[in-house]
Protein backbone atom coordinates (compact mmCIF):
# COMPACT_ATOMS: atom_id res chain seq x y z
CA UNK A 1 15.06 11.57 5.31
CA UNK A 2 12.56 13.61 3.66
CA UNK A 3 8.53 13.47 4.02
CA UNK A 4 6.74 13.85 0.88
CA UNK A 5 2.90 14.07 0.19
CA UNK A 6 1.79 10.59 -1.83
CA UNK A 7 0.39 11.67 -5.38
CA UNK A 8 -2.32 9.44 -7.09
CA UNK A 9 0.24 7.74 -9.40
CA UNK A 10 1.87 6.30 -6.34
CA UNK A 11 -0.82 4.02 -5.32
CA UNK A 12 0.30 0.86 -7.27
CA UNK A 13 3.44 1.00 -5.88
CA UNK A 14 2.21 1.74 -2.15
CA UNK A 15 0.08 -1.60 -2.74
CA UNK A 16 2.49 -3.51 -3.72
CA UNK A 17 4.58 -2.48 -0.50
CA UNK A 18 1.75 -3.22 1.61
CA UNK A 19 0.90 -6.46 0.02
CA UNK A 20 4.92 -7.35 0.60
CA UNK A 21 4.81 -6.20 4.08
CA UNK A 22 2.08 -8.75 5.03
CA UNK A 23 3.73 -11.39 2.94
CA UNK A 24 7.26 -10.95 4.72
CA UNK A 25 5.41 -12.27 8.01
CA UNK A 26 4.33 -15.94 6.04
CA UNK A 27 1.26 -16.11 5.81
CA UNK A 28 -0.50 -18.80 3.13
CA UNK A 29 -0.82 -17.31 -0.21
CA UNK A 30 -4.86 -18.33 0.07
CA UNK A 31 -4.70 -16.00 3.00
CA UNK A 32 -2.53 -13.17 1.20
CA UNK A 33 -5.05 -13.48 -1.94
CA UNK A 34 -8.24 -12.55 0.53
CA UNK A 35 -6.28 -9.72 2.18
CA UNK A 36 -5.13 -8.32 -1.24
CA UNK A 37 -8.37 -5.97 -1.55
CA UNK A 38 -7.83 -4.45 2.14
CA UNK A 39 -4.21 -3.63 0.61
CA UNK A 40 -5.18 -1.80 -1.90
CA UNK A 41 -4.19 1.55 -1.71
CA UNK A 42 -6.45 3.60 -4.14
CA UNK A 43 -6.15 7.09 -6.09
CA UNK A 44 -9.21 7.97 -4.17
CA UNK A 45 -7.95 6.99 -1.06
CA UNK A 46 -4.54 9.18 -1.64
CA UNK A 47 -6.72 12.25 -2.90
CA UNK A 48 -8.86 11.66 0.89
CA UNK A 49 -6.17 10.76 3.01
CA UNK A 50 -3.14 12.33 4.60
CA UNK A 51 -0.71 9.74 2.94
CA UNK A 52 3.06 10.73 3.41
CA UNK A 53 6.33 8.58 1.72
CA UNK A 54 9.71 8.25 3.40
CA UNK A 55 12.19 9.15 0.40
């Protein structure tokens, strides 16, 4: 495995993971749609945060 420092264009595809990760446990889609903001994984938040990816 190797450890890599997240990079702003990563951030739509680290939300996407998140919002699947939550999903895979079934909740209700109304619930998924009001957690989809607190999944978001932003450039800004990537440029302020140690964020890491398992390649």
């Amino acid at each position: 495995m190797k450890f890599r420092k997240a990079i702003k264009e990563d951030s739509e595809s680290l939300s996407k993971l998140a919002y699947k990760s939550k999903a895979y446990w079934g909740y209700l889609e109304s619930f998924m749609k009001q957690c989809k903001k607190d999944l978001n994984i932003t450039e800004d938040y990537i440029e302020e945060q140690p964020v890491f990816l398992v390649q």
